[in-house]
N, C-alpha and C. Protein backbone atom coordinates (compact mmCIF):
# COMPACT_ATOMS: atom_id res chain seq x y z
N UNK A 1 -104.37 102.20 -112.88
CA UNK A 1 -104.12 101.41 -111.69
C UNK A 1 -102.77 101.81 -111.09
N UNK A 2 -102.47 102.16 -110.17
CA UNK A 2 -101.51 102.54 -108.91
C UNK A 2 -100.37 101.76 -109.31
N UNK A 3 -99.09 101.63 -109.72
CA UNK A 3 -97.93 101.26 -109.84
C UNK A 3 -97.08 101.15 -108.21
N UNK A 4 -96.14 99.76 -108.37
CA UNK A 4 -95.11 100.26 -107.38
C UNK A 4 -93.99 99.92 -108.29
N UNK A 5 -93.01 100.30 -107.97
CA UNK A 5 -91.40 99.60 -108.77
C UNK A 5 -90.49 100.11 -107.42
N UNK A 6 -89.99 99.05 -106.94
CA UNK A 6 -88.85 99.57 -105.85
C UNK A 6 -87.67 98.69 -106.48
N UNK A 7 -86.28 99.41 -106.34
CA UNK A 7 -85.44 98.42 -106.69
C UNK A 7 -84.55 98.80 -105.49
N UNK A 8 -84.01 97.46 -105.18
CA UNK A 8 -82.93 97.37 -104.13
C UNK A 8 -81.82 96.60 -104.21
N UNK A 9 -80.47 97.35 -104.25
CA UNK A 9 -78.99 96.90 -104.03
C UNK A 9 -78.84 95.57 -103.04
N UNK A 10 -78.23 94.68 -103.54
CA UNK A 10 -77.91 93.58 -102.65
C UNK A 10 -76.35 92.90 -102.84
N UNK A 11 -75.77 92.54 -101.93
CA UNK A 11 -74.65 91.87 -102.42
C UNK A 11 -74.19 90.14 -102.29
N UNK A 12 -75.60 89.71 -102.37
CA UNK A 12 -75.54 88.22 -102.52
C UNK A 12 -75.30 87.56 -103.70
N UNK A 13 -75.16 85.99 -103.73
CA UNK A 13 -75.17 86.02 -105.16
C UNK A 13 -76.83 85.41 -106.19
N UNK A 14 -76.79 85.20 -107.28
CA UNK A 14 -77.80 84.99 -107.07
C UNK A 14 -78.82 83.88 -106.78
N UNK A 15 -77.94 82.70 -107.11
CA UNK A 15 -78.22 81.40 -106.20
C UNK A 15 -79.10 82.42 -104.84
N UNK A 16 -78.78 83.14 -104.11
CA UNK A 16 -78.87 82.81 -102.48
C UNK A 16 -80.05 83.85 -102.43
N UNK A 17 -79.96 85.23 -103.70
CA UNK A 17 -80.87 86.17 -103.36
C UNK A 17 -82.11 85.54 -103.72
N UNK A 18 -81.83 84.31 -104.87
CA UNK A 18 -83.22 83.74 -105.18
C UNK A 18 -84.02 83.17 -103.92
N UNK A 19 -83.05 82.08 -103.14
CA UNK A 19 -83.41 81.52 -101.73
C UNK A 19 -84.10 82.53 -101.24
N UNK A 20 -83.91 83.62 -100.79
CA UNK A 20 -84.27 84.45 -99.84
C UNK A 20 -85.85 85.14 -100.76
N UNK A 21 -85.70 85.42 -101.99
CA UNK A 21 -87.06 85.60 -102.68
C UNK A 21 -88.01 84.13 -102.75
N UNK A 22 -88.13 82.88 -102.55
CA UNK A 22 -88.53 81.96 -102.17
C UNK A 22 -89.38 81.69 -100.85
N UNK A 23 -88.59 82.17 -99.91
CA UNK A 23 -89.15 82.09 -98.80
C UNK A 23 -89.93 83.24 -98.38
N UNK A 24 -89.65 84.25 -98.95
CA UNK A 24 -90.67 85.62 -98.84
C UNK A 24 -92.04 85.02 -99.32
N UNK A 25 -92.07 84.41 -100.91
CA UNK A 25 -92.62 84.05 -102.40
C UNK A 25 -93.48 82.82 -101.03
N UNK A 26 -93.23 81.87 -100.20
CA UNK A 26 -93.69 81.04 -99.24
C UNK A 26 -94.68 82.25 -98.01
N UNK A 27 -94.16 82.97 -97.46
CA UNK A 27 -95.24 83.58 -96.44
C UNK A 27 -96.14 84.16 -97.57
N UNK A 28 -95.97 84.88 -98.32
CA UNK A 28 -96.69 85.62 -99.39
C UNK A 28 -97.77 84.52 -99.32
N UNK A 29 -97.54 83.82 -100.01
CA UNK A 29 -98.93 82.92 -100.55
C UNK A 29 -99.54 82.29 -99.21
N UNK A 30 -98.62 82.17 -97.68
CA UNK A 30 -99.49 81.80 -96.70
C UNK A 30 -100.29 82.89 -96.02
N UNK A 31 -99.91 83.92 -96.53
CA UNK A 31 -100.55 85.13 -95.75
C UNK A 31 -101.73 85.89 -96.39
N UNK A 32 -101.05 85.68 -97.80
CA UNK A 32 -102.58 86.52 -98.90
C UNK A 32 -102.53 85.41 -100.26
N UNK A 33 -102.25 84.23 -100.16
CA UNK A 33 -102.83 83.34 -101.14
C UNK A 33 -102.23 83.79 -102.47
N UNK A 34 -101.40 84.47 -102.22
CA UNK A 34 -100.47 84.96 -103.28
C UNK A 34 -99.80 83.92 -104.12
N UNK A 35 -99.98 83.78 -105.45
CA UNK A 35 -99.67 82.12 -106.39
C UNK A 35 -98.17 83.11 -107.17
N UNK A 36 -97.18 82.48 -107.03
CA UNK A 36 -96.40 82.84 -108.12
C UNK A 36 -95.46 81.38 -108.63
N UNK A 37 -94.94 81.97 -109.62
CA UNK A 37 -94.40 81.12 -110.46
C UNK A 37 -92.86 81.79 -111.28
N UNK A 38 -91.41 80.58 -111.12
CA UNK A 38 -90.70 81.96 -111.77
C UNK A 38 -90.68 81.22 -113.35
N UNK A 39 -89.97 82.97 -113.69
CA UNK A 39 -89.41 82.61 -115.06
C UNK A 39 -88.10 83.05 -115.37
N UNK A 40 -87.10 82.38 -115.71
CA UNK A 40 -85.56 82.81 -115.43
C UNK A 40 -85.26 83.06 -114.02
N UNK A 41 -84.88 84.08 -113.81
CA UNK A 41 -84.72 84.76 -112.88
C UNK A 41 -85.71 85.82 -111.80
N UNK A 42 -86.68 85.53 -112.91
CA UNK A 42 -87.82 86.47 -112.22
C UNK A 42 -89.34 86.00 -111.70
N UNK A 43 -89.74 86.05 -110.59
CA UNK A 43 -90.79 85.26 -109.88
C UNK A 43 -91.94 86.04 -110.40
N UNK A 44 -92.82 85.98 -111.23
CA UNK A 44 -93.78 86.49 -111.56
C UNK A 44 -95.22 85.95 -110.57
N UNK A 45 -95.70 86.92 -109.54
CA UNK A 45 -97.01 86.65 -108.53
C UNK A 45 -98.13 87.37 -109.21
N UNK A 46 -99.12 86.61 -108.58
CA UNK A 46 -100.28 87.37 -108.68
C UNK A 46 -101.88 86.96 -108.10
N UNK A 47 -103.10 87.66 -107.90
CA UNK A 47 -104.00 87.22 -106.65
C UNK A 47 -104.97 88.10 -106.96
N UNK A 48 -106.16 88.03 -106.90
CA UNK A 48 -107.27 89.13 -107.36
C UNK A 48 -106.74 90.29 -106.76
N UNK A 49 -106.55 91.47 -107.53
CA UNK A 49 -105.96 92.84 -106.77
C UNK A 49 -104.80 93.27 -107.03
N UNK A 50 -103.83 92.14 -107.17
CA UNK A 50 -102.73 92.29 -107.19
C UNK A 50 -101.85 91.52 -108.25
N UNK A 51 -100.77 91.92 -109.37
CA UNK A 51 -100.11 91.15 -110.34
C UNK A 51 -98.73 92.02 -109.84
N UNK A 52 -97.77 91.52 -110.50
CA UNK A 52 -96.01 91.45 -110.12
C UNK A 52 -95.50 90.74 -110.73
N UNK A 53 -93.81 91.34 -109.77
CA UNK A 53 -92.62 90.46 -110.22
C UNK A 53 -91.64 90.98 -109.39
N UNK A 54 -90.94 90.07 -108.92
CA UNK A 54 -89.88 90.36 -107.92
C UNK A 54 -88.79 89.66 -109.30
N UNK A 55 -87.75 90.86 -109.84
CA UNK A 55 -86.59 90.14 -110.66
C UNK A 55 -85.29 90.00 -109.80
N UNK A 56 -84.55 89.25 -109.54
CA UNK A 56 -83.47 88.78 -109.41
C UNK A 56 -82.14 88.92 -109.86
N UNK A 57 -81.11 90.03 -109.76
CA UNK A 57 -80.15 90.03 -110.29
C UNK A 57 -78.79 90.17 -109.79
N UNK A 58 -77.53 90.00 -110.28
CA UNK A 58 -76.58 90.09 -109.30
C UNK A 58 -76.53 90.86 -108.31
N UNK A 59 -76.90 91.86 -108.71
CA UNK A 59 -76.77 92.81 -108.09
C UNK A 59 -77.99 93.94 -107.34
N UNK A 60 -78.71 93.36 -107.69
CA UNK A 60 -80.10 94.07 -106.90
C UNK A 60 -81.01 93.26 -107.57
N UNK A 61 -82.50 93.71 -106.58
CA UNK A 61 -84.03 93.15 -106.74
C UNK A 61 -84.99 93.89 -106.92
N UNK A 62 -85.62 93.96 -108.01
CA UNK A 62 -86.48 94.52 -108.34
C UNK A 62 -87.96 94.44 -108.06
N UNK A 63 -88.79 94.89 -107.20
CA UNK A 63 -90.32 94.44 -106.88
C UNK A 63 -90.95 95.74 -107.67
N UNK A 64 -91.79 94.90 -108.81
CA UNK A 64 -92.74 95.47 -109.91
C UNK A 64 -94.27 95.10 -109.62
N UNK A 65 -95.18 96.00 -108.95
CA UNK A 65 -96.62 95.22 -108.77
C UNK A 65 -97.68 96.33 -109.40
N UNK A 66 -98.73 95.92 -109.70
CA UNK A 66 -99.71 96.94 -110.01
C UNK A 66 -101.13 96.58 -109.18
N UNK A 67 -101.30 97.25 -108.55
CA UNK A 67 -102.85 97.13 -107.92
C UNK A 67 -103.75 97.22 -108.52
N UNK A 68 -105.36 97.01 -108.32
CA UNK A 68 -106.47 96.50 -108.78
C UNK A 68 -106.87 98.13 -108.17
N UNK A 69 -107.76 98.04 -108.30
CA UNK A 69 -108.85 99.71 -107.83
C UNK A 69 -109.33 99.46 -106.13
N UNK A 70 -109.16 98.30 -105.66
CA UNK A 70 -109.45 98.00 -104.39
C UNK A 70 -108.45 98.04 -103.16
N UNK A 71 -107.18 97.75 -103.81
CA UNK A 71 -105.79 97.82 -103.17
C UNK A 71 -105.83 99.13 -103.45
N UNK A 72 -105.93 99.67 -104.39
CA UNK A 72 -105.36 101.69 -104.58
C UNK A 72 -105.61 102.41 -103.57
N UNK A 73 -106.35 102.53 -102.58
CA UNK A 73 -106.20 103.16 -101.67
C UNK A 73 -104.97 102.80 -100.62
N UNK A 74 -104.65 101.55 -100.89
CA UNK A 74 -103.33 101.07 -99.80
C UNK A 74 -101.88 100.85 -100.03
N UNK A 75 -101.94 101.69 -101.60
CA UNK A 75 -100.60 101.76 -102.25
C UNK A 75 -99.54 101.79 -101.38
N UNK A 76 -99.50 103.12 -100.28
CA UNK A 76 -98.68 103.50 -99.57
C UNK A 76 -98.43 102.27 -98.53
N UNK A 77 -99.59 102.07 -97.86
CA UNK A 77 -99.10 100.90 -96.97
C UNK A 77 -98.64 99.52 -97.58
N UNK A 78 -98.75 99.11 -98.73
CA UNK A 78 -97.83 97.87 -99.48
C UNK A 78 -96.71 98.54 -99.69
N UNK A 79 -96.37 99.78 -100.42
CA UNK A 79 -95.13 100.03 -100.48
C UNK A 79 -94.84 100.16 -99.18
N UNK A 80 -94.67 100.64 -98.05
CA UNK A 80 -93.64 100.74 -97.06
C UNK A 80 -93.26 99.00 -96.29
N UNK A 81 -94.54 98.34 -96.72
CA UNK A 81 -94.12 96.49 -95.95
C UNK A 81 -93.40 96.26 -97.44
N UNK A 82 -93.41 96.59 -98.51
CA UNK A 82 -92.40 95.51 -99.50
C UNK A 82 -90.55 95.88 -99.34
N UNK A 83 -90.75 97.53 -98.82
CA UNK A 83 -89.25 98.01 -98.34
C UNK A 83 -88.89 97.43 -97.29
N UNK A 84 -90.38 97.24 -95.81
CA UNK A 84 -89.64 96.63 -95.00
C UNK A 84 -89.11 95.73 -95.38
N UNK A 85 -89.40 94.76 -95.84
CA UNK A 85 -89.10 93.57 -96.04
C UNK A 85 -87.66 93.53 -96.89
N UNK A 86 -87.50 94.08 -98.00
CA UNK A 86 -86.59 94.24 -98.29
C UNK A 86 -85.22 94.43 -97.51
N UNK A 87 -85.81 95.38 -97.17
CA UNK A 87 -84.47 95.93 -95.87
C UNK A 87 -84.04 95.01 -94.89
N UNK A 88 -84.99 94.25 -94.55
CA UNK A 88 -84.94 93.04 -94.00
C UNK A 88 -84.08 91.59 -94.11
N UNK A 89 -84.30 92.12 -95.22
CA UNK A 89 -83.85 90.69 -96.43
C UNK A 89 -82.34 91.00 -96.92
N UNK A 90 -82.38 92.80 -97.44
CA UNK A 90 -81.50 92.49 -98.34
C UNK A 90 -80.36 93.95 -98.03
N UNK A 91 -80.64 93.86 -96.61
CA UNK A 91 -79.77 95.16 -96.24
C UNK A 91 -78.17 94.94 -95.74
């Protein structure tokens, strides 16, 4: 199954980078029913197709997902919306 791992530099703290993974973790589930739940620091999602983890750390964010055989053809297009977003978020 198709891997992504992006990690991205941030200089918030992590009180605030969590906020900002929250409200992503909110359209997510209004947009693709996406259920997550955290643990420590790390929001573990997941949805037929799709399992993850966005981790949380001082200093950067880690988005870990693995696709199902149905998403694999759209690897590329989830990875370039999880950077947008990132970049978005945490540039």
């Amino acid at each position: 199954m198709p891997k992504i791992d992006i990690r991205r530099p941030h200089q918030l703290s992590i009180a605030e980078a969590r906020s900002v993974v929250e409200q992503v973790a909110a359209r997510m589930y209004e947009k693709f029913g996406m259920e997550g739940r955290w643990q420590d620091d790390t929001l573990l999602f997941s949805r037929p197709g799709v399992t993850g983890s966005i981790a949380v750390a001082g200093d950067a964010i880690q988005v870990k997902a693995e696709l199902g055989l149905m998403l694999a053809p759209l690897k590329g297009m989830v990875e370039q919306e999880i950077r947008r977003k990132l970049d978005e978020h945490f540039s």
